[in-house]
C-alpha atoms as a PDB file:
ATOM      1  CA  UNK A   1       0.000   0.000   0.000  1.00  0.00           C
ATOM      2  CA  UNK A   2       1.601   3.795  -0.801  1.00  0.00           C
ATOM      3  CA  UNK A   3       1.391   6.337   0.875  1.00  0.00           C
ATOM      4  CA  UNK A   4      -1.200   8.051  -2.341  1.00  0.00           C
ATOM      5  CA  UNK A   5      -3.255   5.148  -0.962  1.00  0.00           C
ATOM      6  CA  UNK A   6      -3.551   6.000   2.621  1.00  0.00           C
ATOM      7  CA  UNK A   7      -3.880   9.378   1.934  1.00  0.00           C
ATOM      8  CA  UNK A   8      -7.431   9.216   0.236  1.00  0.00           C
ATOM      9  CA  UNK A   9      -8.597   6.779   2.895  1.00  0.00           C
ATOM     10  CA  UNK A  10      -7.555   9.366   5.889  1.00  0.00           C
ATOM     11  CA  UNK A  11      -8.586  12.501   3.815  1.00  0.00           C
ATOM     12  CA  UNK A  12     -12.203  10.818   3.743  1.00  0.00           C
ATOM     13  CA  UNK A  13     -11.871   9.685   7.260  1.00  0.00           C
ATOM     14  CA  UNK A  14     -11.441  13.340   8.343  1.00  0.00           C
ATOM     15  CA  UNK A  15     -13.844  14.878   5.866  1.00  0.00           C
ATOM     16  CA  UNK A  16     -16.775  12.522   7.503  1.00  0.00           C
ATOM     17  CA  UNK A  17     -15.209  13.687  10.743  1.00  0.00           C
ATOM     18  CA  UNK A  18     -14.996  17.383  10.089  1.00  0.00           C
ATOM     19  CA  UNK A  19     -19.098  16.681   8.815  1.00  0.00           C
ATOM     20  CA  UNK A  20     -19.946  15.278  11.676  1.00  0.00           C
ATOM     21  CA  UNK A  21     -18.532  17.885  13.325  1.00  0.00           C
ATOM     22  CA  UNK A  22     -20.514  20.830  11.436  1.00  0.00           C
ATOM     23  CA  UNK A  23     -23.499  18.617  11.537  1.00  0.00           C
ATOM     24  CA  UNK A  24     -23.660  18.782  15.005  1.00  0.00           C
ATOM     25  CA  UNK A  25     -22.992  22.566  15.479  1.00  0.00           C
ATOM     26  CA  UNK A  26     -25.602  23.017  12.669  1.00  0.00           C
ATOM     27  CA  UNK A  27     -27.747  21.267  15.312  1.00  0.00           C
ATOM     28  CA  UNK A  28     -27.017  22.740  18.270  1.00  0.00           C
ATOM     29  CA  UNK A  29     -27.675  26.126  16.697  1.00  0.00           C
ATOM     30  CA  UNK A  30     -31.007  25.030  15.492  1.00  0.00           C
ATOM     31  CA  UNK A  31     -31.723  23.580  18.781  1.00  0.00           C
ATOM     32  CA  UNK A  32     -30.633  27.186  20.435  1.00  0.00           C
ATOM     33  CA  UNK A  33     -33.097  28.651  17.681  1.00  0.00           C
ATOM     34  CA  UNK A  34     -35.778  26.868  18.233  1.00  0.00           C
ATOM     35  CA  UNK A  35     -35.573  27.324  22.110  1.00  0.00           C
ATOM     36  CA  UNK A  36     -35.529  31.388  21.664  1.00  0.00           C
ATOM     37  CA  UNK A  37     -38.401  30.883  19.355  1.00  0.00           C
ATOM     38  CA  UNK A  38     -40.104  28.632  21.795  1.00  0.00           C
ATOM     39  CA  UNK A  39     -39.452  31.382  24.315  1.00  0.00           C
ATOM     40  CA  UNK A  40     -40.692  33.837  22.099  1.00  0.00           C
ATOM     41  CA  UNK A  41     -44.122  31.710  21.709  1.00  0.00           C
ATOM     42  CA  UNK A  42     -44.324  31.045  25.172  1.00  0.00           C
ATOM     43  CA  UNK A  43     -44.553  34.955  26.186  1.00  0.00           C
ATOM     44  CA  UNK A  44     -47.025  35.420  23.667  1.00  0.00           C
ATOM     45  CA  UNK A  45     -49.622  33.181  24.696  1.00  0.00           C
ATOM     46  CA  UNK A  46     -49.161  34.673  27.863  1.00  0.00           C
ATOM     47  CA  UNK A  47     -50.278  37.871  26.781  1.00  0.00           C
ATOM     48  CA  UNK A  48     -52.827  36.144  24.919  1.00  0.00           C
ATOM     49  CA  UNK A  49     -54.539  34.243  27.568  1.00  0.00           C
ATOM     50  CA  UNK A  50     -54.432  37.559  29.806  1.00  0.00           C
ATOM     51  CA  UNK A  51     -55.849  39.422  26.651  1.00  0.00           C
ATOM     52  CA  UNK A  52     -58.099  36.837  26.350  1.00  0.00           C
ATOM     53  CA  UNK A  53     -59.070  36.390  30.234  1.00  0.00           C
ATOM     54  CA  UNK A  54     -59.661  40.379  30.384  1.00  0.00           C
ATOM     55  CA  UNK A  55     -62.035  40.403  26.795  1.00  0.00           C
ATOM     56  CA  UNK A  56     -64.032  37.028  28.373  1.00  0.00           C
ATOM     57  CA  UNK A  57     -64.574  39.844  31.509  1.00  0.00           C
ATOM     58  CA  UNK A  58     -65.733  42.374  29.335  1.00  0.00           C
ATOM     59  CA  UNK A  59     -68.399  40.052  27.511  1.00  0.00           C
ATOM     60  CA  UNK A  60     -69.581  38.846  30.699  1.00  0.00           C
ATOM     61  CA  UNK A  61     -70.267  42.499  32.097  1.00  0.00           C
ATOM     62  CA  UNK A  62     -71.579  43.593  28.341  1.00  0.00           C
ATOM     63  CA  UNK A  63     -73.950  40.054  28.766  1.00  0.00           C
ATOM     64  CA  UNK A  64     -75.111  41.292  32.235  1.00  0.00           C
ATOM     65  CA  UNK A  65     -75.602  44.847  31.014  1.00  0.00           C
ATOM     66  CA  UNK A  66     -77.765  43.779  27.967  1.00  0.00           C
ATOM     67  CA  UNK A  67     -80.045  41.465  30.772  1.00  0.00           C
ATOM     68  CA  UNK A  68     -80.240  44.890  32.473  1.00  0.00           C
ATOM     69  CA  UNK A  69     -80.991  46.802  30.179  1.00  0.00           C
ATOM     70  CA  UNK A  70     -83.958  44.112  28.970  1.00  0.00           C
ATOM     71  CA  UNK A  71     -85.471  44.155  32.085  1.00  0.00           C
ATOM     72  CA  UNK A  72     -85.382  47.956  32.377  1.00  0.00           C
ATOM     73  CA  UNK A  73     -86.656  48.330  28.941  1.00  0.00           C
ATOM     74  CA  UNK A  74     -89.761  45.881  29.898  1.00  0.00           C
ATOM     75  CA  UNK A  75     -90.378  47.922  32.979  1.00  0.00           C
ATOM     76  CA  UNK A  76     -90.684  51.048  31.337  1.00  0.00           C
ATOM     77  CA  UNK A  77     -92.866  49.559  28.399  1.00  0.00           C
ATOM     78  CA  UNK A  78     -95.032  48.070  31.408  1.00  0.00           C
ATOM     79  CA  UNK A  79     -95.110  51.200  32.611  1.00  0.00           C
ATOM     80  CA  UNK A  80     -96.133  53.264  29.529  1.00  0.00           C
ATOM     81  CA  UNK A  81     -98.975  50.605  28.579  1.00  0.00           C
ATOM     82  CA  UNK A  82    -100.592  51.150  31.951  1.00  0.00           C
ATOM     83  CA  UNK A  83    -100.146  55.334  31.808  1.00  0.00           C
ATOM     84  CA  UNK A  84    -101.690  54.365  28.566  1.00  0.00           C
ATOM     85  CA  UNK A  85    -104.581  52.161  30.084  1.00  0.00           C
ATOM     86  CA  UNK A  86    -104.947  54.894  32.677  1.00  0.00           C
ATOM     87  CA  UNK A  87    -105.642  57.679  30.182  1.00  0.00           C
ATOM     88  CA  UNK A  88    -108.102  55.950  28.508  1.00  0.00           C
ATOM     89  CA  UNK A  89    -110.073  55.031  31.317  1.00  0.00           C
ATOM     90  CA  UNK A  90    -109.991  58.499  32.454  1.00  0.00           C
ATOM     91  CA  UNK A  91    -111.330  59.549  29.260  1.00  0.00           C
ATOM     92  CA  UNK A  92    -114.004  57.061  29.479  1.00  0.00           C
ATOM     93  CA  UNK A  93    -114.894  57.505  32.641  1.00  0.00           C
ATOM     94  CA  UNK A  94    -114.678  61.380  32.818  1.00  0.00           C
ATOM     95  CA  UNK A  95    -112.999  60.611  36.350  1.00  0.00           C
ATOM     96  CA  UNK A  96    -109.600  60.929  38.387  1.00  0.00           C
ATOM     97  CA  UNK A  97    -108.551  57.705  38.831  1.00  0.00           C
ATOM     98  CA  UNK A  98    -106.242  57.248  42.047  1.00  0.00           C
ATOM     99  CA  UNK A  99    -103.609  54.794  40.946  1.00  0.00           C
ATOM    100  CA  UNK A 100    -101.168  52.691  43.041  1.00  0.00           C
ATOM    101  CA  UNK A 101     -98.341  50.753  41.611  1.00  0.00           C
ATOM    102  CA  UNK A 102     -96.683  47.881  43.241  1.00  0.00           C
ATOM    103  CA  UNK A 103     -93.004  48.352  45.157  1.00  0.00           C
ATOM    104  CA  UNK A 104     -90.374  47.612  42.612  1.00  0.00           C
ATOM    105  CA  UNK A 105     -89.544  44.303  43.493  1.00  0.00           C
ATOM    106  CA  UNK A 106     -92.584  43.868  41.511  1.00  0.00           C
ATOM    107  CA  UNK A 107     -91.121  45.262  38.620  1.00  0.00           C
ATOM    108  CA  UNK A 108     -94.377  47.278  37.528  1.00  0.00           C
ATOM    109  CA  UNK A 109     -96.592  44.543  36.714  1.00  0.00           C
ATOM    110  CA  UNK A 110     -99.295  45.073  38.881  1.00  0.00           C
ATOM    111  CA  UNK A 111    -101.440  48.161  38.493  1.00  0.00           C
ATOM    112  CA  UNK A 112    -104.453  48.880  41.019  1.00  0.00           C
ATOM    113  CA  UNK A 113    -106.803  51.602  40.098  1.00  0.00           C
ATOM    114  CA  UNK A 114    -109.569  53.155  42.318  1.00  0.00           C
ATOM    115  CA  UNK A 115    -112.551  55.527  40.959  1.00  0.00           C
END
């Protein structure tokens, strides 16, 4: 065997070596990469959730404002029909009509009128 011979043999040895060698920083830096990325991920759906958490608050308050709101809306449309009723049955009548609503637990649904 010559020394040409060897030569080729160790050349490739230390080529596949010196790949090896890049293959593996090539990794690590990809592994360091992906870690700052997960990171990066990790602080974002962070804010998310508390973004998230803070606009499920909002919804729930805006949900309780609109049940509110309905029932405050029915109470004064209660109310109108039976200034309504009361009008008419004054006109009819020709008569002051003395007129007692219920306490406001009641919500306005009960109407008593005296002639």
């Amino acid at each position: 065997m010559s020394v040409s011979e060897a030569n080729p043999s160790e050349h490739e040895v230390l080529r596949r070596q010196r790949i090896t060698e890049l293959d593996a920083e090539n990794a690590k830096t990809k592994i360091s990469e992906f870690k700052a990325r997960i990171e990066e991920l990790e602080k974002n759906r962070a804010v998310i959730v508390a973004e998230n958490a803070e606009l499920r608050s909002r919804v729930a308050k805006l949900e309780q404002d609109i049940v509110e709101l309905k029932k405050e809306f029915e109470s004064k449309k209660n109310r109108k029909f039976q200034e309504k009723c009361i009008l008419i049955a004054q006109v009819l009548l020709g008569e002051e009509l003395i007129v007692e609503y219920c306490p406001s637990f009641m919500r306005g649904l009960e109407l008593d009128a005296f002639f």
